[in-house]
PDB file of N, CA and C in Angstrom:
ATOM      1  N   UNK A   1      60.401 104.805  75.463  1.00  0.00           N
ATOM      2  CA  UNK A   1      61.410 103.823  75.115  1.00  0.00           C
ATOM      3  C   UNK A   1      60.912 102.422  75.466  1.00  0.00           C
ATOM      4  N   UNK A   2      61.108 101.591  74.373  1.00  0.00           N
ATOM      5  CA  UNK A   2      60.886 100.197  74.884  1.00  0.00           C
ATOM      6  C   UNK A   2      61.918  99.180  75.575  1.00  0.00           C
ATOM      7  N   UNK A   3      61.886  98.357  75.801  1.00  0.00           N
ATOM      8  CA  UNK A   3      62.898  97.247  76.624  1.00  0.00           C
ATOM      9  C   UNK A   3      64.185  97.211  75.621  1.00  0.00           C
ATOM     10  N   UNK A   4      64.406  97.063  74.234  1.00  0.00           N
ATOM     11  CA  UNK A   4      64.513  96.605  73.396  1.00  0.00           C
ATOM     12  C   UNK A   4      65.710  97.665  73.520  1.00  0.00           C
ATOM     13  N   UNK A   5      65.346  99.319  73.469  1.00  0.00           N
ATOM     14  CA  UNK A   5      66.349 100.422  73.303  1.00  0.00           C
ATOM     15  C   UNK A   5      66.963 100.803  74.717  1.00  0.00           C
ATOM     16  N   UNK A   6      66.238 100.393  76.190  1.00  0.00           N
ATOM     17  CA  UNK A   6      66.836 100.789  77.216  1.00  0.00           C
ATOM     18  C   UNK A   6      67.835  99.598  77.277  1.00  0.00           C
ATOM     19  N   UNK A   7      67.645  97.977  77.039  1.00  0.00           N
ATOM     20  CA  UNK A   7      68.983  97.231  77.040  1.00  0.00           C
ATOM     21  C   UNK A   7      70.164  97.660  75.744  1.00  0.00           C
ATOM     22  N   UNK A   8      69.922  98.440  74.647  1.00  0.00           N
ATOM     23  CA  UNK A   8      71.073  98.932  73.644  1.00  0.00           C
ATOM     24  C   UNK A   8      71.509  99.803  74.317  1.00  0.00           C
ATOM     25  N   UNK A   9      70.990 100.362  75.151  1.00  0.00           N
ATOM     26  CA  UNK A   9      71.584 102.263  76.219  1.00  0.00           C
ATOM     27  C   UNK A   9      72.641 101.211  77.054  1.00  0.00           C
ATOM     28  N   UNK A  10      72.211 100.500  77.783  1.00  0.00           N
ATOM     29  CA  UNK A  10      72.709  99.619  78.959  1.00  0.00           C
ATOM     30  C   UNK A  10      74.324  98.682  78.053  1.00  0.00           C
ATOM     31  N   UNK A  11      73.764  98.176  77.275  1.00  0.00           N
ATOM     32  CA  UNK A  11      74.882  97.148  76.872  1.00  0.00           C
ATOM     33  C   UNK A  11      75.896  98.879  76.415  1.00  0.00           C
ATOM     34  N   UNK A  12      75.398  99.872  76.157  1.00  0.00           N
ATOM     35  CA  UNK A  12      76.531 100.930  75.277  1.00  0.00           C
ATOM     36  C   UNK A  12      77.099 100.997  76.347  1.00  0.00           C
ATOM     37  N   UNK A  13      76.449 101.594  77.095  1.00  0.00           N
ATOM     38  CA  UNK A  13      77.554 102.264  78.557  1.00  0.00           C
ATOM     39  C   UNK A  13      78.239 100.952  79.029  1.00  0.00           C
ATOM     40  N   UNK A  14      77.351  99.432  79.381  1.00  0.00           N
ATOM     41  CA  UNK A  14      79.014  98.427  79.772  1.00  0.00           C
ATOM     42  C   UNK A  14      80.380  98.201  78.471  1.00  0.00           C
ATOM     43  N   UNK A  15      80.053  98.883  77.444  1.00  0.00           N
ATOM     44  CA  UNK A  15      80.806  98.492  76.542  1.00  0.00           C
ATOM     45  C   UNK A  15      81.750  99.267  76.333  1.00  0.00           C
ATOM     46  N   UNK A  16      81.376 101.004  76.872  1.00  0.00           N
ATOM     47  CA  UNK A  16      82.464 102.052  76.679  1.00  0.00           C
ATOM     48  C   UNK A  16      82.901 101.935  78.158  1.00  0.00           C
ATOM     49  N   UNK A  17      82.010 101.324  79.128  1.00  0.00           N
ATOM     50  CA  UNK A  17      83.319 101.654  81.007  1.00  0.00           C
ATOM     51  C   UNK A  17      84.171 100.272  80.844  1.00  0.00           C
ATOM     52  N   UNK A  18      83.653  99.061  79.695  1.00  0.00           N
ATOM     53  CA  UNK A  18      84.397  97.730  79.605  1.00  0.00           C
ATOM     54  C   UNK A  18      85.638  98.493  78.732  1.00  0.00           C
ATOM     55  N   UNK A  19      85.884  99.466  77.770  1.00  0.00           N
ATOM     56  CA  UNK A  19      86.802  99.757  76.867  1.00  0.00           C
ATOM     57  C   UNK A  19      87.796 100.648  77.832  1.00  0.00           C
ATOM     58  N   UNK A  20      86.648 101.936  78.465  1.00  0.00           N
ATOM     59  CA  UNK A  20      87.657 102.517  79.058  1.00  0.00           C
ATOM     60  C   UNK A  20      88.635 101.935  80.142  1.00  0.00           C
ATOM     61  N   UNK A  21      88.199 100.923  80.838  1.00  0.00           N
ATOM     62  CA  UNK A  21      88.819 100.446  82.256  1.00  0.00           C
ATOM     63  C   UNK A  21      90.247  99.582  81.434  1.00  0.00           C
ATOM     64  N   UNK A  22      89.962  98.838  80.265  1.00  0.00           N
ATOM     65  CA  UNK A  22      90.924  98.417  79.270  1.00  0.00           C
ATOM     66  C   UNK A  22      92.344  98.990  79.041  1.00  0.00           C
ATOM     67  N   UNK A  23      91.256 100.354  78.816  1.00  0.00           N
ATOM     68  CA  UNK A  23      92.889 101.433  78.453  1.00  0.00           C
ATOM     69  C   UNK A  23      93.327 102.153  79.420  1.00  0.00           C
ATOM     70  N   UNK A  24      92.443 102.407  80.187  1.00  0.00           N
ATOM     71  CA  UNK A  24      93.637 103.058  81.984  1.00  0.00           C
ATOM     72  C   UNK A  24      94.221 102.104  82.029  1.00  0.00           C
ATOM     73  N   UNK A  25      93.864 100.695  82.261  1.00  0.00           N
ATOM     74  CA  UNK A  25      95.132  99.083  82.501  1.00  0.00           C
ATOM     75  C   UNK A  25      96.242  99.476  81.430  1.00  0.00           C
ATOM     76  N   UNK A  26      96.015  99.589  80.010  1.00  0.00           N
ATOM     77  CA  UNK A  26      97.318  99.423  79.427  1.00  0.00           C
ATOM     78  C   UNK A  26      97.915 100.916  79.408  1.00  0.00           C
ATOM     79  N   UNK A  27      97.629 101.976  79.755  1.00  0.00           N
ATOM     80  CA  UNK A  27      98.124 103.208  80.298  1.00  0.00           C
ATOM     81  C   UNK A  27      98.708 103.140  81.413  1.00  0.00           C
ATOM     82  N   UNK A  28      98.500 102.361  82.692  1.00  0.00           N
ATOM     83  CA  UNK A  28      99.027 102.236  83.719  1.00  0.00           C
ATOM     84  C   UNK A  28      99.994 101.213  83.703  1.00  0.00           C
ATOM     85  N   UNK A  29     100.041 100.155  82.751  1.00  0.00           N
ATOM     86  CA  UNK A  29     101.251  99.509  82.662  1.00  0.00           C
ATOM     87  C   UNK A  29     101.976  99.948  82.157  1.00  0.00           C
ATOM     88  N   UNK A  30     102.422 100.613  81.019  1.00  0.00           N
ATOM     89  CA  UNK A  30     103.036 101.909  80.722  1.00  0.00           C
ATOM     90  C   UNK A  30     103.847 102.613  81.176  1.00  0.00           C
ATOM     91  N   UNK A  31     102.545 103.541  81.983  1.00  0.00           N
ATOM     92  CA  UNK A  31     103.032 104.768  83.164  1.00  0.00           C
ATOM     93  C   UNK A  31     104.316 104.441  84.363  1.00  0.00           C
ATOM     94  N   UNK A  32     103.532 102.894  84.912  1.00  0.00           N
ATOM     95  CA  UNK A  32     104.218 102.794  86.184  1.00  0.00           C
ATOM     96  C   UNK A  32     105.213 102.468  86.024  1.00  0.00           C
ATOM     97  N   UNK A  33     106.352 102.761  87.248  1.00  0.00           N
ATOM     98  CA  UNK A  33     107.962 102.581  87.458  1.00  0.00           C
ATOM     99  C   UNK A  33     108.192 101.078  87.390  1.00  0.00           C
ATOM    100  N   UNK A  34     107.743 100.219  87.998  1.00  0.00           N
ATOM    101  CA  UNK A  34     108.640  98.926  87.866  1.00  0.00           C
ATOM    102  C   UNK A  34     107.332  97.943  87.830  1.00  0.00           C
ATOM    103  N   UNK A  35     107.722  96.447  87.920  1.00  0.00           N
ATOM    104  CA  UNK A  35     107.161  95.293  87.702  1.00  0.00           C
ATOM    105  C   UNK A  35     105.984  95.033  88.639  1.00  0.00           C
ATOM    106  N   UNK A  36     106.504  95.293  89.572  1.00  0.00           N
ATOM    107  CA  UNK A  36     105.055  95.069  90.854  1.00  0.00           C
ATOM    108  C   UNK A  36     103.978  95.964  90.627  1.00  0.00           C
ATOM    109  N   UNK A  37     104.137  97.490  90.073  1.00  0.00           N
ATOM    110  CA  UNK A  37     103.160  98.344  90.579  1.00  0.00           C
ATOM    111  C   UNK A  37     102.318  97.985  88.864  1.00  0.00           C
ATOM    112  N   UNK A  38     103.394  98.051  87.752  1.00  0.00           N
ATOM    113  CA  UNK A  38     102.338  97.433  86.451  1.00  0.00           C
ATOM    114  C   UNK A  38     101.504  96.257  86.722  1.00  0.00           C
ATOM    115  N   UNK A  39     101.815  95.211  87.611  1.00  0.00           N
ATOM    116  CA  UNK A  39     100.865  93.823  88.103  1.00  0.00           C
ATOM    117  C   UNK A  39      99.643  94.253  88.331  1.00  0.00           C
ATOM    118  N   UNK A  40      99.181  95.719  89.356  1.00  0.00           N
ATOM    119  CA  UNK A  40      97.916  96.224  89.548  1.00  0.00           C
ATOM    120  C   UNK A  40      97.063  96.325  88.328  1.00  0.00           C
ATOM    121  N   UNK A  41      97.824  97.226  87.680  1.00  0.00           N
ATOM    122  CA  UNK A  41      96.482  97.547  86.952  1.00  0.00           C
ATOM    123  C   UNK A  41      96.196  96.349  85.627  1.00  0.00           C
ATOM    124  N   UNK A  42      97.461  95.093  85.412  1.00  0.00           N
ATOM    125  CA  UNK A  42      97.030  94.351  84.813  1.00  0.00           C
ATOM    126  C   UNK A  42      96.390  93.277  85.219  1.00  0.00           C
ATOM    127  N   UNK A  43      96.114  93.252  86.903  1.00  0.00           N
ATOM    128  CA  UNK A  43      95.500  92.287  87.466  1.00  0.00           C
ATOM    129  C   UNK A  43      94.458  92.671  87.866  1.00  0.00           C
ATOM    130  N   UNK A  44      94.024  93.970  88.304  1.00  0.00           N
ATOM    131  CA  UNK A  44      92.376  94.887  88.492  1.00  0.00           C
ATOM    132  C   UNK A  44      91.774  95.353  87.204  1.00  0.00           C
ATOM    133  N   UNK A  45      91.759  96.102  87.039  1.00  0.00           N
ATOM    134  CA  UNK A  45      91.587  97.044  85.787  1.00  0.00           C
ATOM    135  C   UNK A  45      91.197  96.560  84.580  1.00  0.00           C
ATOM    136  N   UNK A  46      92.032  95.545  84.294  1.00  0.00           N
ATOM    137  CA  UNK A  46      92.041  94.537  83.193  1.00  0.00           C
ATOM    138  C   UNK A  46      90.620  93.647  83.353  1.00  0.00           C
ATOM    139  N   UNK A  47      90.785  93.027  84.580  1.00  0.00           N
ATOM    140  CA  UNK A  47      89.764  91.915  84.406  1.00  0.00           C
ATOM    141  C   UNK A  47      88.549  92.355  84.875  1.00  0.00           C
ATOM    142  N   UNK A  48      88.078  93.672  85.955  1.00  0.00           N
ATOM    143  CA  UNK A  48      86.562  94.534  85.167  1.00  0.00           C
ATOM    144  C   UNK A  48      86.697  94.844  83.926  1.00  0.00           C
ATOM    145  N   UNK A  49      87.273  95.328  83.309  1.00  0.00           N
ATOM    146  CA  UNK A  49      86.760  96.089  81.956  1.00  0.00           C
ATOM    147  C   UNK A  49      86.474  94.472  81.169  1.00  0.00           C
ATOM    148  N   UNK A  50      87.306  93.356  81.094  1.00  0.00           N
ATOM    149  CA  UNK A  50      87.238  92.211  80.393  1.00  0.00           C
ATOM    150  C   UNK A  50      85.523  91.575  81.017  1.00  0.00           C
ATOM    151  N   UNK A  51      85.250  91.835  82.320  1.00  0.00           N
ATOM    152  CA  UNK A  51      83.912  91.845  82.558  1.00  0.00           C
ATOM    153  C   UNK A  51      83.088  92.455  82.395  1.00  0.00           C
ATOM    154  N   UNK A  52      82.905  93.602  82.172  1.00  0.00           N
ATOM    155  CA  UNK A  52      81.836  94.734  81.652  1.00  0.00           C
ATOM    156  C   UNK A  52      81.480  94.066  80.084  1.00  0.00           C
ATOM    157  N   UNK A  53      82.715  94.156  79.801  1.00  0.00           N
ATOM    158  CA  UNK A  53      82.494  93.516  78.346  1.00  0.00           C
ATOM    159  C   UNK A  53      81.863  92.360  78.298  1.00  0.00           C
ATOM    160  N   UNK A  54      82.179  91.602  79.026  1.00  0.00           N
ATOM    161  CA  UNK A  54      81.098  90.492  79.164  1.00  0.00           C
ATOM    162  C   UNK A  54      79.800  90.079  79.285  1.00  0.00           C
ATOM    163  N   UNK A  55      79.504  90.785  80.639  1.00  0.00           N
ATOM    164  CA  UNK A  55      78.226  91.261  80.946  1.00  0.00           C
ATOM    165  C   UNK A  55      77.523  91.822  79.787  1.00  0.00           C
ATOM    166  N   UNK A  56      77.745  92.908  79.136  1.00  0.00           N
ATOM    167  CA  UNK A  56      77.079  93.617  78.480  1.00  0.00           C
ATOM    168  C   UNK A  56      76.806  92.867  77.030  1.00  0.00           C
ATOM    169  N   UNK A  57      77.697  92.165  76.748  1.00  0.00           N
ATOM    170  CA  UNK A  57      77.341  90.614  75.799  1.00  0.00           C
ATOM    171  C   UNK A  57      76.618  90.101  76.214  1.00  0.00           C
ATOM    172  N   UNK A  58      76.209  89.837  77.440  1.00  0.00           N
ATOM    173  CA  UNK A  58      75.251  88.695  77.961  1.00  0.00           C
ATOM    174  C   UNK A  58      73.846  89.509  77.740  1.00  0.00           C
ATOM    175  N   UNK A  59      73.702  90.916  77.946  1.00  0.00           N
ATOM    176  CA  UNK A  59      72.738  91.406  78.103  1.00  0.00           C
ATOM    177  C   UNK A  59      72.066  91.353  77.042  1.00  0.00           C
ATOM    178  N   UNK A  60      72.773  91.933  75.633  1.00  0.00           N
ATOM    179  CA  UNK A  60      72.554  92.166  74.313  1.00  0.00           C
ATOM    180  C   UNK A  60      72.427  90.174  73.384  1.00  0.00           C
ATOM    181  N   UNK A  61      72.583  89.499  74.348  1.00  0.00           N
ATOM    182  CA  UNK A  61      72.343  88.625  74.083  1.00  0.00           C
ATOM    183  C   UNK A  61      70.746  87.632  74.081  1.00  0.00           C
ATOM    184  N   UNK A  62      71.072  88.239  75.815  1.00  0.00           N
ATOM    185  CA  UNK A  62      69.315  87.685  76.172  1.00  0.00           C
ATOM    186  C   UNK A  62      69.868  85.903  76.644  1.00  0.00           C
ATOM    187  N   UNK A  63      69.181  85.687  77.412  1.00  0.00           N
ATOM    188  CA  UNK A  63      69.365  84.354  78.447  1.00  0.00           C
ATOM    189  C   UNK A  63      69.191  83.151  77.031  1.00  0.00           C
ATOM    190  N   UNK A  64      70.311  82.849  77.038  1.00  0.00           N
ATOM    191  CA  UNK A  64      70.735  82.055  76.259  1.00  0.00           C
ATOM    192  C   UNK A  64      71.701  80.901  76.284  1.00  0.00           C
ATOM    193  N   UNK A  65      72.049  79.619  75.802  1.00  0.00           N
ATOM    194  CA  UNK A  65      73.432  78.771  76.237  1.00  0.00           C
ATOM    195  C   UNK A  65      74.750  80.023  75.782  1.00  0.00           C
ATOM    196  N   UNK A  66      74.023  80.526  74.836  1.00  0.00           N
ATOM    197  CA  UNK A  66      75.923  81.659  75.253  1.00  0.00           C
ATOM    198  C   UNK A  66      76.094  82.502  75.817  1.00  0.00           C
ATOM    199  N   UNK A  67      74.350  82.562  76.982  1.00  0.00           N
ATOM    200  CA  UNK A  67      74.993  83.279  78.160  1.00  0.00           C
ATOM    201  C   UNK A  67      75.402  82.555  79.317  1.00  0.00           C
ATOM    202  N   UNK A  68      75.070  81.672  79.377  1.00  0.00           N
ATOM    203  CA  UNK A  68      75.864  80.585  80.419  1.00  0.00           C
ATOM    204  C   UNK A  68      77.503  80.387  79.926  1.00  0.00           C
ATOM    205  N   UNK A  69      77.616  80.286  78.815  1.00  0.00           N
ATOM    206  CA  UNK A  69      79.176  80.209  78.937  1.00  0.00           C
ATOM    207  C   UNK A  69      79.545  81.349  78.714  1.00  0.00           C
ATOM    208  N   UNK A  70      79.281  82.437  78.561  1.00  0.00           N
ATOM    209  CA  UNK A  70      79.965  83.703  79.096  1.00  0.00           C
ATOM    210  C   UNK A  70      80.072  83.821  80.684  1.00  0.00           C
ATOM    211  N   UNK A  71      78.747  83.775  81.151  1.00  0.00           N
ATOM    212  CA  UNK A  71      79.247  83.808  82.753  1.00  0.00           C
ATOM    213  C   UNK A  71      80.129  82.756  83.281  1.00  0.00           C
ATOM    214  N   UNK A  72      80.125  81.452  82.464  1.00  0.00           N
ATOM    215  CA  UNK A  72      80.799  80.793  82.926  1.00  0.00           C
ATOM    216  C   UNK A  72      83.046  81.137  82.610  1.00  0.00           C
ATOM    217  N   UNK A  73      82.685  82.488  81.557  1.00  0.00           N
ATOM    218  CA  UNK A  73      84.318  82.803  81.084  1.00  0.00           C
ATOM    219  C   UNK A  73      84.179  84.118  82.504  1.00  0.00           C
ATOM    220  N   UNK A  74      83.288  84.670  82.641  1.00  0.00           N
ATOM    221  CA  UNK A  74      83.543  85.809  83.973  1.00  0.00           C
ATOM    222  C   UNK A  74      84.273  85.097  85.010  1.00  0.00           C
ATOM    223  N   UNK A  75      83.447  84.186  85.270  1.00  0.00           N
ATOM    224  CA  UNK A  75      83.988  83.291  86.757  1.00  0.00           C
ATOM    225  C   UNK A  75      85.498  82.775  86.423  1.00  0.00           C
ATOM    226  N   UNK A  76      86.119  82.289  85.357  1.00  0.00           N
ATOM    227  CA  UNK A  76      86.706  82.007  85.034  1.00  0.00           C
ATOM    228  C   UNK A  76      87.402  83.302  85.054  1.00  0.00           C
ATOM    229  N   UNK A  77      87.807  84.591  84.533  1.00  0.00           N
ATOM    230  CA  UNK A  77      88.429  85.498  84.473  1.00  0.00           C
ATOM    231  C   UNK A  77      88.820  86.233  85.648  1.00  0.00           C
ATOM    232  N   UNK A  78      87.690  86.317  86.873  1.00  0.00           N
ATOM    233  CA  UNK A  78      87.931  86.271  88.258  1.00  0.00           C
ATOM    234  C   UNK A  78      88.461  85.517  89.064  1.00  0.00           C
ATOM    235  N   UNK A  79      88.793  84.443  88.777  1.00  0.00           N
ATOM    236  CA  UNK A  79      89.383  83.357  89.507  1.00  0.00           C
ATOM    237  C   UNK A  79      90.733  83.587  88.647  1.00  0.00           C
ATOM    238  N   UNK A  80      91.455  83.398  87.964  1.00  0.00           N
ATOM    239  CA  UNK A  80      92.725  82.948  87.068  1.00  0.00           C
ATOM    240  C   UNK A  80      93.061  84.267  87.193  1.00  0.00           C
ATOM    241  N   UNK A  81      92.721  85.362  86.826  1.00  0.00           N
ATOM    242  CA  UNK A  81      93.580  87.025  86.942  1.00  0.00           C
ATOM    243  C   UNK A  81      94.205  86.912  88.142  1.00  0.00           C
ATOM    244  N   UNK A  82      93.284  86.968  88.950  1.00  0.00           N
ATOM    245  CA  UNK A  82      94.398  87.195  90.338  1.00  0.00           C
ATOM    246  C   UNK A  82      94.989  86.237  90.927  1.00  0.00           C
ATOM    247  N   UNK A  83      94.913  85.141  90.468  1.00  0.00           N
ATOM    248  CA  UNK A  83      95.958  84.181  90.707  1.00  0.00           C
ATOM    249  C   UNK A  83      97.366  84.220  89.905  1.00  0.00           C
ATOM    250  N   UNK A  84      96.761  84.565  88.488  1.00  0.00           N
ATOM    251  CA  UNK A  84      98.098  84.585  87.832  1.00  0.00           C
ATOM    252  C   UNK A  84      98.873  85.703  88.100  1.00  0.00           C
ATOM    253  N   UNK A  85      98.335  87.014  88.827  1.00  0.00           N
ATOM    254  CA  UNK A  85      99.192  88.242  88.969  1.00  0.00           C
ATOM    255  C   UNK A  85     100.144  87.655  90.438  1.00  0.00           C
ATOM    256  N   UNK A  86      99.277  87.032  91.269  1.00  0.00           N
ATOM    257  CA  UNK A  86     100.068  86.673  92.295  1.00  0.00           C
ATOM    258  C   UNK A  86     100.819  85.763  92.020  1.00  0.00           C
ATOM    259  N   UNK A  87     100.877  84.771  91.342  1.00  0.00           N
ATOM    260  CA  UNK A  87     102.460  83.735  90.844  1.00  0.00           C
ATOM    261  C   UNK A  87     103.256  84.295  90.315  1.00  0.00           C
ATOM    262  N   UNK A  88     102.912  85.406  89.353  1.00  0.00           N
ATOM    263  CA  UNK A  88     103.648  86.552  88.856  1.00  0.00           C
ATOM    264  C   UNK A  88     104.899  87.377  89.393  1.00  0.00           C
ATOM    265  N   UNK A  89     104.098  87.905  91.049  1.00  0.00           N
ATOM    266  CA  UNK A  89     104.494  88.451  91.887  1.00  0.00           C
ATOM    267  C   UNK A  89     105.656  87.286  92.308  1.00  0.00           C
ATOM    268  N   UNK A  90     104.680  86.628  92.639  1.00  0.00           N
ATOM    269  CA  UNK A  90     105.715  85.360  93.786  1.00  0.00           C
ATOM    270  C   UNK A  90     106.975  85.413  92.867  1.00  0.00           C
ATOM    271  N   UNK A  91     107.080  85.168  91.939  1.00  0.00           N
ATOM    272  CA  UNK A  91     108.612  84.715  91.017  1.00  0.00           C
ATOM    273  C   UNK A  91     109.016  86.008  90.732  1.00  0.00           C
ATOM    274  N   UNK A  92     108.745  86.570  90.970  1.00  0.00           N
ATOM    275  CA  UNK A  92     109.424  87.843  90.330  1.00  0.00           C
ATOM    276  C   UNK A  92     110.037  87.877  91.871  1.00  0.00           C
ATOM    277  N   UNK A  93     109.500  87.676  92.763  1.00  0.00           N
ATOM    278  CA  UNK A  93     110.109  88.544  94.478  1.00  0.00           C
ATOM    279  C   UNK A  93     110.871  87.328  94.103  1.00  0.00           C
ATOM    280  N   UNK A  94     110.457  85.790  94.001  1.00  0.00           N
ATOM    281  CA  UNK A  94     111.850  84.617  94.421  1.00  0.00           C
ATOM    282  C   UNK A  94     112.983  84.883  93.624  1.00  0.00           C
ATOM    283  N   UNK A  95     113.084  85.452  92.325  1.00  0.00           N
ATOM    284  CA  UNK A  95     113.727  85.381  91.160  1.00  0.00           C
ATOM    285  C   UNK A  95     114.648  86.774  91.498  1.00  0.00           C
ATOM    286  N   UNK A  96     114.425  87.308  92.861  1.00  0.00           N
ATOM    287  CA  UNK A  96     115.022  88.909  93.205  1.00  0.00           C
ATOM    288  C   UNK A  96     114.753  90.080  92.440  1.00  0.00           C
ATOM    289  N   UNK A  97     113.578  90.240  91.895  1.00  0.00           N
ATOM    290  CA  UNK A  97     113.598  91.581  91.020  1.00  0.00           C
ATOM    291  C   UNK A  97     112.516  92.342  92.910  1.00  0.00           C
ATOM    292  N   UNK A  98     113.489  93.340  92.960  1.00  0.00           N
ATOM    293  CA  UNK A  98     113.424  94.494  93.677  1.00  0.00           C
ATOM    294  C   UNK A  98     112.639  95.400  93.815  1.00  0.00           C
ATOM    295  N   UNK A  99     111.415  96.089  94.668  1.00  0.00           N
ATOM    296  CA  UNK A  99     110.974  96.847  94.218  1.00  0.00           C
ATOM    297  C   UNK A  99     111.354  98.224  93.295  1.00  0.00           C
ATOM    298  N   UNK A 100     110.692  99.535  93.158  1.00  0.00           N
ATOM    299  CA  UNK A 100     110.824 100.477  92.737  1.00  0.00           C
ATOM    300  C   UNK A 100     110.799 101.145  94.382  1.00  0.00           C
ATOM    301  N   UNK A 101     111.787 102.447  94.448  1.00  0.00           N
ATOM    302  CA  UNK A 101     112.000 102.788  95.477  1.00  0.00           C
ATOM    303  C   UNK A 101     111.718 104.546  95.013  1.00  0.00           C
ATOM    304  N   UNK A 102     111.186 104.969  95.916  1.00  0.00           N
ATOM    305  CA  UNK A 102     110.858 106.720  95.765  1.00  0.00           C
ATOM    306  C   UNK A 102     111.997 107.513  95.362  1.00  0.00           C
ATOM    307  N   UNK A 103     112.426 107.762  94.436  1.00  0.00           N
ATOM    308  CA  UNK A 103     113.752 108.778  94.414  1.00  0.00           C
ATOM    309  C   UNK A 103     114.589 107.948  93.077  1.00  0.00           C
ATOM    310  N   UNK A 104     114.351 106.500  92.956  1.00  0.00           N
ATOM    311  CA  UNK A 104     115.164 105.770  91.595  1.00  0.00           C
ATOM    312  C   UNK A 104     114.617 106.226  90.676  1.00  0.00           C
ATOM    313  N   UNK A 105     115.747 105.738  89.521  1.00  0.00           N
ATOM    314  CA  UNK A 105     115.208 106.021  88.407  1.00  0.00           C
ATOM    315  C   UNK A 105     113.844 104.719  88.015  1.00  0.00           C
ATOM    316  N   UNK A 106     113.269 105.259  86.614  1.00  0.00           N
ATOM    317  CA  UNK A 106     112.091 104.597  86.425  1.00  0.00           C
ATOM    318  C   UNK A 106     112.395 103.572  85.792  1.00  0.00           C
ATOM    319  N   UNK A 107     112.346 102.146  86.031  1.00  0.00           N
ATOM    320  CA  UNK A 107     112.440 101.303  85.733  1.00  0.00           C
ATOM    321  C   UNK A 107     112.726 100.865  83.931  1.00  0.00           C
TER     322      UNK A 107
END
Protein backbone atom coordinates (compact mmCIF):
# COMPACT_ATOMS: atom_id res chain seq x y z
CA UNK A 1 0.00 0.00 0.00
CA UNK A 2 1.13 3.41 -0.73
CA UNK A 3 0.67 6.73 1.40
CA UNK A 4 -1.95 7.74 -0.96
CA UNK A 5 -4.42 4.44 0.02
CA UNK A 6 -3.33 4.17 3.82
CA UNK A 7 -4.57 8.12 4.21
CA UNK A 8 -8.17 6.96 2.09
CA UNK A 9 -8.26 3.81 4.93
CA UNK A 10 -7.59 6.62 7.65
CA UNK A 11 -9.86 9.53 6.40
CA UNK A 12 -12.77 6.23 5.93
CA UNK A 13 -12.61 5.14 9.45
CA UNK A 14 -12.61 9.20 10.81
CA UNK A 15 -15.54 9.57 8.58
CA UNK A 16 -17.70 6.47 9.68
CA UNK A 17 -16.61 7.03 13.93
CA UNK A 18 -17.32 11.10 12.75
CA UNK A 19 -21.00 9.69 11.38
CA UNK A 20 -21.44 7.18 13.96
CA UNK A 21 -20.73 9.44 17.16
CA UNK A 22 -23.40 11.91 15.10
CA UNK A 23 -26.11 9.42 15.40
CA UNK A 24 -25.67 7.98 19.07
CA UNK A 25 -25.96 12.19 19.79
CA UNK A 26 -29.23 12.37 17.89
CA UNK A 27 -30.38 8.86 19.33
CA UNK A 28 -29.58 9.99 22.73
CA UNK A 29 -31.42 13.16 22.42
CA UNK A 30 -34.30 11.23 21.57
CA UNK A 31 -33.90 8.43 24.04
CA UNK A 32 -33.30 10.61 27.10
CA UNK A 33 -36.07 11.65 29.74
CA UNK A 34 -35.74 15.36 30.07
CA UNK A 35 -33.73 18.57 29.01
CA UNK A 36 -30.53 18.29 31.03
CA UNK A 37 -29.64 14.67 30.30
CA UNK A 38 -30.41 15.40 26.13
CA UNK A 39 -27.67 18.57 26.74
CA UNK A 40 -24.96 15.56 27.09
CA UNK A 41 -25.02 13.96 24.26
CA UNK A 42 -25.71 17.21 22.25
CA UNK A 43 -22.84 18.86 23.88
CA UNK A 44 -20.19 15.62 23.80
CA UNK A 45 -21.04 13.35 21.20
CA UNK A 46 -21.98 15.92 18.79
CA UNK A 47 -18.92 17.95 18.77
CA UNK A 48 -16.31 14.67 18.41
CA UNK A 49 -18.12 13.22 15.69
CA UNK A 50 -18.37 17.11 14.12
CA UNK A 51 -14.46 16.71 14.74
CA UNK A 52 -13.58 13.43 13.33
CA UNK A 53 -15.26 14.78 10.47
CA UNK A 54 -13.06 17.41 10.40
CA UNK A 55 -9.94 16.00 10.95
CA UNK A 56 -10.42 13.46 8.44
CA UNK A 57 -11.12 16.46 5.84
CA UNK A 58 -7.98 17.85 6.81
CA UNK A 59 -6.25 14.64 6.17
CA UNK A 60 -7.80 13.88 2.71
CA UNK A 61 -6.96 17.28 2.10
CA UNK A 62 -3.22 17.50 2.72
CA UNK A 63 -1.64 20.74 4.53
CA UNK A 64 -3.27 23.30 2.88
CA UNK A 65 -4.99 27.11 3.65
CA UNK A 66 -8.21 24.87 4.00
CA UNK A 67 -6.54 23.06 6.42
CA UNK A 68 -5.83 25.87 8.60
CA UNK A 69 -9.30 26.99 8.53
CA UNK A 70 -10.66 23.77 9.30
CA UNK A 71 -8.55 23.48 12.36
CA UNK A 72 -9.23 26.77 12.87
CA UNK A 73 -13.53 25.61 12.77
CA UNK A 74 -12.29 22.49 15.36
CA UNK A 75 -11.02 25.03 17.86
CA UNK A 76 -13.87 26.90 17.26
CA UNK A 77 -16.36 23.90 17.74
CA UNK A 78 -14.53 23.01 21.06
CA UNK A 79 -14.71 26.17 22.53
CA UNK A 80 -18.59 27.34 21.60
CA UNK A 81 -20.25 23.56 22.18
CA UNK A 82 -19.62 23.56 25.62
CA UNK A 83 -20.23 26.84 26.32
CA UNK A 84 -23.39 26.95 24.58
CA UNK A 85 -24.66 23.63 26.38
CA UNK A 86 -23.75 25.33 29.62
CA UNK A 87 -25.86 28.74 29.00
CA UNK A 88 -28.32 26.28 27.90
CA UNK A 89 -28.23 24.60 31.17
CA UNK A 90 -27.89 27.88 33.13
CA UNK A 91 -31.46 29.18 31.70
CA UNK A 92 -33.12 26.32 31.67
CA UNK A 93 -32.18 25.76 35.79
CA UNK A 94 -32.93 29.98 36.09
CA UNK A 95 -36.09 29.68 33.93
CA UNK A 96 -37.14 26.53 36.62
CA UNK A 97 -37.32 23.62 34.29
CA UNK A 98 -36.69 20.72 36.90
CA UNK A 99 -34.79 17.87 36.61
CA UNK A 100 -36.01 14.31 35.52
CA UNK A 101 -36.42 12.31 38.69
CA UNK A 102 -36.11 8.22 38.84
CA UNK A 103 -39.66 6.88 38.94
CA UNK A 104 -41.44 10.14 36.67
CA UNK A 105 -42.84 9.93 33.80
CA UNK A 106 -40.58 10.63 30.62
CA UNK A 107 -40.48 13.92 29.84
Amino acid sequence: MDHSSIAIIIVGILLFLGCFLIFVASVGIVRFPDFYSRLHPAGKTDSMGQAMILVSLMIYEGFTLATIKLIIIVLFIFIVNPTATHALANAAHAGGVVPWRKGEKKR
